[in-house]
Protein backbone atom coordinates (compact mmCIF):
# COMPACT_ATOMS: atom_id res chain seq x y z
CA UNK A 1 107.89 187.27 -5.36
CA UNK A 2 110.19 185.75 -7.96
CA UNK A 3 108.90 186.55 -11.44
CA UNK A 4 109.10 183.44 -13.90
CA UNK A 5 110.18 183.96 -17.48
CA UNK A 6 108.77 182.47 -20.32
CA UNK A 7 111.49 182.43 -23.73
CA UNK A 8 108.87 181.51 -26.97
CA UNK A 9 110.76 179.41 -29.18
CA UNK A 10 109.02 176.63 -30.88
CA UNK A 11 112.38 174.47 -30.46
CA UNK A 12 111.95 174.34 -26.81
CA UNK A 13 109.53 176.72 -25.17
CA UNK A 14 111.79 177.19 -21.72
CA UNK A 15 110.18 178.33 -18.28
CA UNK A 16 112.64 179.98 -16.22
CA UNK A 17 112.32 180.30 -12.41
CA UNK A 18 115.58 182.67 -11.65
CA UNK A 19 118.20 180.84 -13.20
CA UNK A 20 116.35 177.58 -13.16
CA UNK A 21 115.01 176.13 -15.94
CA UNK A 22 111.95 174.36 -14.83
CA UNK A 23 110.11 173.48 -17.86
CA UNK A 24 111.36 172.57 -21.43
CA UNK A 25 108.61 172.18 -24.18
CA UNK A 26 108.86 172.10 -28.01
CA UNK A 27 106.33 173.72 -30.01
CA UNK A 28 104.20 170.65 -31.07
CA UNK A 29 100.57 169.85 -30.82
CA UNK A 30 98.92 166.61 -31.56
CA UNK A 31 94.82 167.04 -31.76
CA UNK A 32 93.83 163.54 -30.37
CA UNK A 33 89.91 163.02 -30.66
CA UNK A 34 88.59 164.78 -27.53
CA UNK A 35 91.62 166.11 -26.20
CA UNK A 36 94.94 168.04 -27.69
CA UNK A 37 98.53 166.74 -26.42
CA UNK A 38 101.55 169.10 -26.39
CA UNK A 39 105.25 169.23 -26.14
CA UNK A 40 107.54 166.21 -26.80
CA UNK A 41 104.39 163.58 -26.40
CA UNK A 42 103.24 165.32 -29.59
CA UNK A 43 106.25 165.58 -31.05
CA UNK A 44 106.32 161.61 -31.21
CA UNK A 45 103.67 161.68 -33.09
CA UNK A 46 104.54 163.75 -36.12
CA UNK A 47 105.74 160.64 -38.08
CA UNK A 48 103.15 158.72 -36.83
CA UNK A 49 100.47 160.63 -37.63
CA UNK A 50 101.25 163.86 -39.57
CA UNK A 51 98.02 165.33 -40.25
CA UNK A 52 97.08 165.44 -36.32
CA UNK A 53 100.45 166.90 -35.51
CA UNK A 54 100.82 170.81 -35.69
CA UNK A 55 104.15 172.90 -35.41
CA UNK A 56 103.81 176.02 -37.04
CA UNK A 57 101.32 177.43 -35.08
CA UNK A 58 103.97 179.93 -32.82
CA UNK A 59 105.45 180.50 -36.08
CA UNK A 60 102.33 181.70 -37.67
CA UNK A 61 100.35 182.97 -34.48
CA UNK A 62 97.37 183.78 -36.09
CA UNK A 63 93.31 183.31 -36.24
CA UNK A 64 93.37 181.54 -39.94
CA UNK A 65 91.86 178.15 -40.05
CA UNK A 66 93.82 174.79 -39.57
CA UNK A 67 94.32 172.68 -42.48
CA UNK A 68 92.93 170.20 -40.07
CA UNK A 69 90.96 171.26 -37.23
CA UNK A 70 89.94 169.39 -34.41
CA UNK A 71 86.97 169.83 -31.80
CA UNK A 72 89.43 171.89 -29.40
CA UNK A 73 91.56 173.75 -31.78
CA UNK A 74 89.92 175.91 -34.90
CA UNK A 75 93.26 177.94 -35.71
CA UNK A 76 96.63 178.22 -34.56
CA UNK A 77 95.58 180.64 -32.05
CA UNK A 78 93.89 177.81 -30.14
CA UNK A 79 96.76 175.60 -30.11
CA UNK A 80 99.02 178.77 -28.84
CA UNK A 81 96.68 178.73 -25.68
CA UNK A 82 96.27 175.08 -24.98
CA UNK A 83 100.07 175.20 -24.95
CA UNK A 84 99.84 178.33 -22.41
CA UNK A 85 97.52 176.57 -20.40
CA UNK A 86 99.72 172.93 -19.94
CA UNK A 87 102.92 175.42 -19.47
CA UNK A 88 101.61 177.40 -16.46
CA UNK A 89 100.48 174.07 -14.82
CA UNK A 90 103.36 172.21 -15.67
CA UNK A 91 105.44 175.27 -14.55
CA UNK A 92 104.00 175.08 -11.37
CA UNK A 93 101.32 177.67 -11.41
CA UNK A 94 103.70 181.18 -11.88
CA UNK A 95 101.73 184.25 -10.09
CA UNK A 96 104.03 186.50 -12.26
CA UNK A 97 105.92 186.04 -15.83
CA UNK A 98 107.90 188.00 -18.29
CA UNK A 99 107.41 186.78 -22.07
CA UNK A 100 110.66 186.84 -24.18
CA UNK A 101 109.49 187.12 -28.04
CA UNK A 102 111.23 186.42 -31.02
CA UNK A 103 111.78 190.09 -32.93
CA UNK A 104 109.74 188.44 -35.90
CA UNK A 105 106.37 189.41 -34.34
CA UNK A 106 104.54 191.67 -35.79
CA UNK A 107 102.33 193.92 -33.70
CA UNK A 108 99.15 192.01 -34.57
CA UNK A 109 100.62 188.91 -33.42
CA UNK A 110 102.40 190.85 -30.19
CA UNK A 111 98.61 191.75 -29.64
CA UNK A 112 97.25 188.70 -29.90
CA UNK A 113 99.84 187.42 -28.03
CA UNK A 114 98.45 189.33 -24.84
CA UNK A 115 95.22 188.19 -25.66
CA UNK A 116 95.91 184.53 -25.03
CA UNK A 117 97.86 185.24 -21.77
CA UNK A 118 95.43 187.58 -20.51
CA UNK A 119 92.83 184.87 -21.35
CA UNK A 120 94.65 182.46 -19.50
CA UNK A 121 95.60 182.15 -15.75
CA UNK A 122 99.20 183.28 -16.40
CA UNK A 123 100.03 187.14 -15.21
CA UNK A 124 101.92 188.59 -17.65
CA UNK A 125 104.24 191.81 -16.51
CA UNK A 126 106.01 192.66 -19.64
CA UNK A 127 107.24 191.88 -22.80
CA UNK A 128 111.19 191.69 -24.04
CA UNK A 129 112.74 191.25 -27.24
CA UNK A 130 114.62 187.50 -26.72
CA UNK A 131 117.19 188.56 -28.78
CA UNK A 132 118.11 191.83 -26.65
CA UNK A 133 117.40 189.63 -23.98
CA UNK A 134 120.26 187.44 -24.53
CA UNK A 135 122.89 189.90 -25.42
CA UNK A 136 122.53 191.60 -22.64
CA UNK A 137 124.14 190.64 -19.58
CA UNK A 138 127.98 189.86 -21.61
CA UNK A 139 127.93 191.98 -24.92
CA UNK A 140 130.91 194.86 -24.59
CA UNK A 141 130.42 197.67 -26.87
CA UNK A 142 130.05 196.96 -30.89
CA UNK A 143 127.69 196.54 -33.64
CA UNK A 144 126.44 192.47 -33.38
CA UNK A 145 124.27 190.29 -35.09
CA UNK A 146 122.33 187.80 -32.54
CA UNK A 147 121.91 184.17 -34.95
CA UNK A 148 118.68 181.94 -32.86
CA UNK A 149 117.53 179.09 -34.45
CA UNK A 150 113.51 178.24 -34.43
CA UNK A 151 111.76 174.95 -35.85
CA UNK A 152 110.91 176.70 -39.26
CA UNK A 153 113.25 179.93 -39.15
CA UNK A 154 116.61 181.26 -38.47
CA UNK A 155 116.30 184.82 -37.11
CA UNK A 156 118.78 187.00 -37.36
CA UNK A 157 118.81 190.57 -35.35
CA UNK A 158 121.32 193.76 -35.79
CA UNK A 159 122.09 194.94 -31.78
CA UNK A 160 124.06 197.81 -31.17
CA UNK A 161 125.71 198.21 -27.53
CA UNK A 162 126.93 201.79 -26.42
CA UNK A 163 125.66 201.89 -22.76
CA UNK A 164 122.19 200.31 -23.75
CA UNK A 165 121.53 197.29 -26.00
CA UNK A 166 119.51 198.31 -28.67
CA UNK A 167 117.63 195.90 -31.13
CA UNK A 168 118.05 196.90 -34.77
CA UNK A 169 116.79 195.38 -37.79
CA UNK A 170 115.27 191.36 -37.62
CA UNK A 171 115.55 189.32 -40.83
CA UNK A 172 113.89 186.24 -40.18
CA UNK A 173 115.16 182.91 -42.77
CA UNK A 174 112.14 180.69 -43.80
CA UNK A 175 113.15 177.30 -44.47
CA UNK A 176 116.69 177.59 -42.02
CA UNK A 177 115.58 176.18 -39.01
CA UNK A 178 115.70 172.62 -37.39
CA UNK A 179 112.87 171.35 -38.99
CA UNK A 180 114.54 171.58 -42.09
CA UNK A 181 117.48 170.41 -40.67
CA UNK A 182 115.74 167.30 -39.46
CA UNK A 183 114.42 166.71 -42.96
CA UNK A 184 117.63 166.76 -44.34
CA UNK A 185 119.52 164.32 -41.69
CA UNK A 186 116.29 161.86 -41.94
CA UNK A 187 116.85 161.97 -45.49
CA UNK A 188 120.60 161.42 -45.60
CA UNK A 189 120.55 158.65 -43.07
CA UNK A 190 117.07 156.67 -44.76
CA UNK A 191 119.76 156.68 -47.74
CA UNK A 192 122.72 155.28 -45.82
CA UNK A 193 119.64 152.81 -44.64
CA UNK A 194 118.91 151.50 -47.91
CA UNK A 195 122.88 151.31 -49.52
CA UNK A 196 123.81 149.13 -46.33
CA UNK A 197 121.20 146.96 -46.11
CA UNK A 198 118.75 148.04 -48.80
CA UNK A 199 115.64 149.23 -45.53
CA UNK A 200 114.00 152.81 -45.87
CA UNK A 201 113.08 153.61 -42.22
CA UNK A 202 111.13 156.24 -44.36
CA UNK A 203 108.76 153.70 -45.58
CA UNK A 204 107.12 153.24 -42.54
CA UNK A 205 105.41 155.47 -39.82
CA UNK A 206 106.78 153.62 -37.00
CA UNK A 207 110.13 153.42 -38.28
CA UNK A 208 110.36 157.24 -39.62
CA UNK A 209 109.26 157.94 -36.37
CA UNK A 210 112.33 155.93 -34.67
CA UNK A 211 114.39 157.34 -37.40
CA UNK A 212 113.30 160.89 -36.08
CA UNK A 213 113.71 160.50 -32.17
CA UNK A 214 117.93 159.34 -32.82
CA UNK A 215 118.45 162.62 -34.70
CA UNK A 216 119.11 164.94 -31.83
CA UNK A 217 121.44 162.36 -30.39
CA UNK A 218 123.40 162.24 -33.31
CA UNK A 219 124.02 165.72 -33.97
CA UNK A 220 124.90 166.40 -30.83
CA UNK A 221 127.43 163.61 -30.98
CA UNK A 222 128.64 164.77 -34.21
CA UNK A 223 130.16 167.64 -32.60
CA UNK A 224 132.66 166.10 -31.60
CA UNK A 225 132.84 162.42 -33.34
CA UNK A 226 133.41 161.58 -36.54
CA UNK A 227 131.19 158.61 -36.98
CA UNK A 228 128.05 157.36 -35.53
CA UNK A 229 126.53 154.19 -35.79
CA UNK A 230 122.08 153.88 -35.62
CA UNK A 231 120.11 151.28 -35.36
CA UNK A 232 116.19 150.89 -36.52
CA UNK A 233 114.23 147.81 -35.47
CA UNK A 234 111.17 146.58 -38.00
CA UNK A 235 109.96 142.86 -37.80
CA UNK A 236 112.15 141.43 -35.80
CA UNK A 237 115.06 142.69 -37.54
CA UNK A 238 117.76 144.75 -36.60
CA UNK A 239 118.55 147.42 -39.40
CA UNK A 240 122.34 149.82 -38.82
CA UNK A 241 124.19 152.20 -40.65
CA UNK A 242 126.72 154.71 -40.19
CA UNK A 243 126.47 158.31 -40.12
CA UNK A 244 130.14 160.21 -40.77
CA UNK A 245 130.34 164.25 -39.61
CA UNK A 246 132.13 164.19 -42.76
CA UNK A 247 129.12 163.52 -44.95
CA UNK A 248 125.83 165.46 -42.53
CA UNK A 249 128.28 168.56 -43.05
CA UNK A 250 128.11 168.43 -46.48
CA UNK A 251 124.24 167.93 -46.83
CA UNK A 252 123.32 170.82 -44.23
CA UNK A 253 125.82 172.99 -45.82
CA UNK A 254 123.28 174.81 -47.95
CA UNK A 255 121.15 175.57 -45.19
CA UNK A 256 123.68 177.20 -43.34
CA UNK A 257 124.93 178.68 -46.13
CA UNK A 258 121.59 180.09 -46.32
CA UNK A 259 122.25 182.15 -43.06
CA UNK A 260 125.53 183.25 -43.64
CA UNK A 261 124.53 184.28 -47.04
CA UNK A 262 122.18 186.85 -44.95
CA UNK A 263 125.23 187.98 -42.87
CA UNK A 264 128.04 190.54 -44.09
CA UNK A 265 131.73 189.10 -43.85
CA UNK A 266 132.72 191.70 -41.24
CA UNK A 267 130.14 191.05 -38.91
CA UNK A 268 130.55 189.99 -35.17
CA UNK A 269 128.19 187.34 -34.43
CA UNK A 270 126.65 186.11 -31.57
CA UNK A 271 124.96 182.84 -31.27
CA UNK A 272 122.34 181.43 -29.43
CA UNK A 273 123.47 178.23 -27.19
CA UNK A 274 121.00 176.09 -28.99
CA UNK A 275 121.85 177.41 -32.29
CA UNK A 276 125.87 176.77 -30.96
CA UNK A 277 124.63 173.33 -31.20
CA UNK A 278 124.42 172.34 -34.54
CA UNK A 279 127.68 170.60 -36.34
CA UNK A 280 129.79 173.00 -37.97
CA UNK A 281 127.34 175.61 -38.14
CA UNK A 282 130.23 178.41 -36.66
CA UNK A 283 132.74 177.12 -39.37
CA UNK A 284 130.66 179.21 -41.75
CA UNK A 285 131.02 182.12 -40.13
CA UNK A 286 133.63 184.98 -39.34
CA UNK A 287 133.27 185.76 -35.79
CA UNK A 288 130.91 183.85 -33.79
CA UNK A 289 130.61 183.70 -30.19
CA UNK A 290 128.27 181.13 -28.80
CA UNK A 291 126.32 183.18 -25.65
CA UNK A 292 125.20 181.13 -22.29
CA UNK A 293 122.33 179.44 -22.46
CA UNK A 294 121.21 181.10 -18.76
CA UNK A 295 121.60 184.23 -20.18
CA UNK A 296 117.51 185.69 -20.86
CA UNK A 297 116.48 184.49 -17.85
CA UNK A 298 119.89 186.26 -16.19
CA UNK A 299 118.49 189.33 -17.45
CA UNK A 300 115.03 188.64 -17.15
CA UNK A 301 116.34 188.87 -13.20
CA UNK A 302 118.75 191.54 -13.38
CA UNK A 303 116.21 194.23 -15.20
CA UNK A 304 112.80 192.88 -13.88
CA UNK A 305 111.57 196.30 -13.27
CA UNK A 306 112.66 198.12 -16.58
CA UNK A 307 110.99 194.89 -18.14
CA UNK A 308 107.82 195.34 -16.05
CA UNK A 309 105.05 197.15 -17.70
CA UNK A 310 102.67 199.53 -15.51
CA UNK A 311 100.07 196.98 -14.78
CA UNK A 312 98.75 196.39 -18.36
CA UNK A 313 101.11 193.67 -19.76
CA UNK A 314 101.67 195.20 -22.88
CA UNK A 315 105.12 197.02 -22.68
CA UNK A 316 107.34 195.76 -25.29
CA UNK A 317 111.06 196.03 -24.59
CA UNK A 318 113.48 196.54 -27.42
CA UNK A 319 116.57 198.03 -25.84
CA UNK A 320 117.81 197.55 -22.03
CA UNK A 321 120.75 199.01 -20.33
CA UNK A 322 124.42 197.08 -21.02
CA UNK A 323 127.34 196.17 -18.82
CA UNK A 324 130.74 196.71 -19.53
CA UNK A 325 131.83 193.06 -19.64
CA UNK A 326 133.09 191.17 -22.75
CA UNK A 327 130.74 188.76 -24.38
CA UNK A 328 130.93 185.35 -22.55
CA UNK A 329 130.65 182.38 -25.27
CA UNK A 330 129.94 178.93 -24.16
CA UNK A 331 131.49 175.33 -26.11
CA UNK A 332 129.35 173.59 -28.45
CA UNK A 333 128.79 170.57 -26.02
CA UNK A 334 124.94 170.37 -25.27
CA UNK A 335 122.61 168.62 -26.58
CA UNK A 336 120.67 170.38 -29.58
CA UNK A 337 116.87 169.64 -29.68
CA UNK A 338 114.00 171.05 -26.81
CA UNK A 339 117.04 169.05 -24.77
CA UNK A 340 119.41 171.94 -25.72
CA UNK A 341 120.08 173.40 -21.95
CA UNK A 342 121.42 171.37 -19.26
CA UNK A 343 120.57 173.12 -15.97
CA UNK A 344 123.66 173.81 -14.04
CA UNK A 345 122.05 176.33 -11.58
CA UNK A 346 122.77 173.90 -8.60
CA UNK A 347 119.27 173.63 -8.06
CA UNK A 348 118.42 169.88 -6.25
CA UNK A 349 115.39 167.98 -7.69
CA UNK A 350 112.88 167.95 -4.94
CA UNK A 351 109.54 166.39 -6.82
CA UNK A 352 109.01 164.44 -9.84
CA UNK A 353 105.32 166.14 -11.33
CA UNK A 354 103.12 163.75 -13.32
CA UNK A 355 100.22 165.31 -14.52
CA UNK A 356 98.88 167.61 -11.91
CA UNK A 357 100.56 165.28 -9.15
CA UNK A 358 103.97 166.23 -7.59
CA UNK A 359 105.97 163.05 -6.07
CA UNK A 360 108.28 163.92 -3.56
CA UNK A 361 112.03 162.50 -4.10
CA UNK A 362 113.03 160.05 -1.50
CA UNK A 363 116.71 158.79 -0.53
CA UNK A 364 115.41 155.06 -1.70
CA UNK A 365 114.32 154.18 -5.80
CA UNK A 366 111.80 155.59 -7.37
CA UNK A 367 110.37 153.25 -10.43
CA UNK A 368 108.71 155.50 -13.53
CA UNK A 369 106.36 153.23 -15.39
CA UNK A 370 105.23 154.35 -19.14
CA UNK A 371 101.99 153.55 -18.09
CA UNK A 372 102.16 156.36 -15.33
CA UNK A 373 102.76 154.64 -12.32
CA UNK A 374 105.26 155.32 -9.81
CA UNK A 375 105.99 153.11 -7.36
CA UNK A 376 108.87 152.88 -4.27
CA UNK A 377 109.21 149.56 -3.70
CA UNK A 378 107.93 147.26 -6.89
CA UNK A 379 110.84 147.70 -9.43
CA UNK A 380 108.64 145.21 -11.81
CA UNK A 381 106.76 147.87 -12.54
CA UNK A 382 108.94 150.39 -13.88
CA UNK A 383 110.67 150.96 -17.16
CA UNK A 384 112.84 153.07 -15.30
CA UNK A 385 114.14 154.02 -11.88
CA UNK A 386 115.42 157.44 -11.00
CA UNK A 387 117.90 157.59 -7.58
CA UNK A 388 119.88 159.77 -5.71
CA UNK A 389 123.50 159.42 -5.24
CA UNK A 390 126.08 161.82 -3.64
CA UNK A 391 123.57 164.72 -4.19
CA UNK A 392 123.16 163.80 -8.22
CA UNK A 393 119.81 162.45 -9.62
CA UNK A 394 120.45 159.29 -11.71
CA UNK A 395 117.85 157.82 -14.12
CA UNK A 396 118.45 154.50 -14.88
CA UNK A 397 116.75 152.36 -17.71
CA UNK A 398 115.73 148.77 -17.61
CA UNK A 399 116.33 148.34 -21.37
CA UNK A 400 112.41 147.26 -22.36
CA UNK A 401 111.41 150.47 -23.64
CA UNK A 402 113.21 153.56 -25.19
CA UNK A 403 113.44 156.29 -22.60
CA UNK A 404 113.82 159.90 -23.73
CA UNK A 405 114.91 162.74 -21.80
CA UNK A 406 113.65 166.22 -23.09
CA UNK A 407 112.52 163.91 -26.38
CA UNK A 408 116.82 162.47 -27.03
CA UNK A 409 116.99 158.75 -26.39
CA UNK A 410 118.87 158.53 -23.50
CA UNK A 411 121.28 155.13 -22.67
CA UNK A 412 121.59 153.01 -19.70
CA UNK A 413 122.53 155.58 -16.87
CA UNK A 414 122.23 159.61 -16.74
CA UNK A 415 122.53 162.11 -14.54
CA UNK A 416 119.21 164.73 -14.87
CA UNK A 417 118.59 168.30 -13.69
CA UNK A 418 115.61 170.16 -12.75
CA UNK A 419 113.39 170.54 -15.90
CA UNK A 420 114.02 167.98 -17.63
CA UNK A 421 110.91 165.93 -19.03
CA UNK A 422 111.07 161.82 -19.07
CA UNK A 423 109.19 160.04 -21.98
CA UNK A 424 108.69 156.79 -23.35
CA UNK A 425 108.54 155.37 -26.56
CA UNK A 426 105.01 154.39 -27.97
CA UNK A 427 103.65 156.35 -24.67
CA UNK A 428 102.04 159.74 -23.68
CA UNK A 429 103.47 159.81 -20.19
CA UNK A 430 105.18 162.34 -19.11
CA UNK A 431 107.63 163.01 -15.80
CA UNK A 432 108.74 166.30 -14.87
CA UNK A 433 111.66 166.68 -12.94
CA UNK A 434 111.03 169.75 -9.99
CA UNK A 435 112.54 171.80 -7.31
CA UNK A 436 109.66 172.88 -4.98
CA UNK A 437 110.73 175.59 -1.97
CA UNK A 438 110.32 174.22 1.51
């Protein structure tokens, strides 16, 4: 039985099936009348409607009221669960998972925690510390701080490696983490907005919300380019500007001053991949390494057993043993957001899931409609079509809506992986992309 591992942060909540990511979903709820929707179609929604969004609720797991409630969802516990729920039937129903946990629980939150999954259908066999998590399959001997970015946080956790990795002391950084990063792009580029061609995209739900979805795109192009151009649409007019590396260095410089500020100038630091992501966030450190992205689930694998707690759930893993390798880094080249892994495990895509409904991939086109139709042989209906070629998956857009993949706009063509989630602009639709066994 292959145990599935579940890695809790709010960025991107990532299911793991061996090495295979096969589910990617951020930490966002949107409380919709009678029902609550998660992931990135609530993440489209937070400009749209802010006070029916929530994203603090892994954050602060906890049984305190919601500012505002809903009929399904009292507290944040509630929204915890309904996002526990979608996961193990978007994840393909796992008999068996292992929960990696940011070191910033406390133990009433660990506890409650186990509540929720032992409330739900999921079968939880242990508890690990992420950050040990992580470190562990490439960290050599040494003293290390592990740097992993969440939406409202930046935790930061002292590891020492002799033969075991041991997790030290966690320092968690309100205020450092991509939310606030967000914020401060939105803000910088709304001004660029209004000096070229005097339009706030902030102005206006729909166009904040626009504003918001090109954000992980540009970062992650800003890795590497110096310059990118945007473009926002509002009555019939066509609004651009242009966003220099140059000048979104500068503005997010604080905040990652912020985090290095918490870091001593000798320290050896490892990086999460997502965290590897952002622009110039290593320049403001000493040593940084940026770790694999595969790497919890790798050891998720490797030490299933020591992980595994005697039937209750409830063993919580700080330290696991180390190998003698050096620490592996990866280059800043994926993208950033709940879109911050690509899956390179060699997995093929077998299904596309829809709801509760898996599709199986054919040799011929497959046409995705926002609406939630799939259909092989009326391309009218589709606002995109997904193929196979050589043994790749293409997605390919038609150009009437936006299409998002893992919530970054994606262009004409792409190549996807296993795990990856297709959305639409101005829809709720969601396409999974799956490898089911024979």
């Amino acid at each position: 039985m292959t145990i599935s591992v579940i890695e809790l942060n709010d960025v991107e909540i990532r299911v793991g099936k061996g090495k295979e990511v096969v589910l990617r979903s951020p930490g966002y709820a949107f409380i919709d009348k009678d029902k609550i929707e998660l992931g990135s179609v609530a993440a489209r929604q937070a400009r749209l409607q802010p006070r029916a969004v929530h994203n603090k609720y892994w954050k602060n797991l906890n049984q305190e009221p919601l500012q505002y409630p809903g009929t399904h969802a009292r507290h944040n516990a509630d929204l915890a669960f309904a996002q526990l729920l979608a996961i193990y039937d978007q994840a393909g129903k796992p008999e068996e998972v292992i929960i990696a946990v940011p070191g910033s629980y406390s133990n009433d939150q660990l506890a409650l925690l186990l509540g929720l999954v032992e409330a739900s259908p999921l079968t939880i066999v242990g508890l690990v510390d992420s950050a040990i998590a992580a470190v562990a399959p490439t960290a050599g001997k040494g003293n290390y701080v592990y740097i992993d970015t969440h939406l409202h946080q930046t935790i930061l956790t002292r590891i020492s490696v002799t033969d075991q990795v041991v997790r030290g002391a966690v320092h968690p950084i309100d205020g450092a983490g991509l939310a606030s990063i967000y914020d401060t792009t939105a803000h910088l580029i709304a001004d660029l907005f209004i000096k070229e061609s005097r339009f706030d995209p902030q102005h206006h739900p729909e166009t904040e919300q626009a504003l918001y979805d090109q954000i992980p795109t540009c970062l992650n192009s800003l890795q590497t380019l110096s310059e990118v151009s945007l473009e926002i649409q509002y009555q019939q007019t066509q609004h651009q500007a242009k966003l220099s590396r140059e000048s979104l260095l500068h503005v997010l410089q604080p905040l990652y001053n912020k985090i290095a500020d918490a870091i001593d100038a000798n320290d050896s630091c490892l990086i999460s991949n997502q965290t590897g992501q952002l622009p110039g966030f290593t320049n403001s450190l000493n040593e940084a390494q940026i770790l694999p992205a595969s790497n919890i689930f790798e050891t998720c694998m490797i030490h299933a057993e020591s992980i595994r707690s005697a039937g209750s759930g409830s063993n919580y893993v700080t330290s696991l043993p180390a190998t003698s390798s050096p620490v592996i880094t990866e280059t800043p080249k994926q993208n950033l957001e709940n879109t911050g892994t690509v899956n390179s495990t060699g997995q093929n895509i077998t299904h596309i899931l829809h709801g509760h409904n898996a599709f199986a991939l054919h040799e011929g086109p497959v046409y995705l409609s926002a609406s939630g139709l799939i259909s092989i042989d009326d391309a009218s209906t589709g606002h995109c079509c997904v193929s196979q070629q050589k043994g790749k998956v293409k997605l390919q857009t038609n150009g009437e809506l936006a299409v998002f993949v893992n919530g970054r706009q994606t262009q004409h063509t792409e190549e996807v992986q296993a795990g990856d989630i297709i959305s639409f602009t101005g829809s709720k639709t969601e396409y999974v992309f799956i490898h089911v066994d024979d």
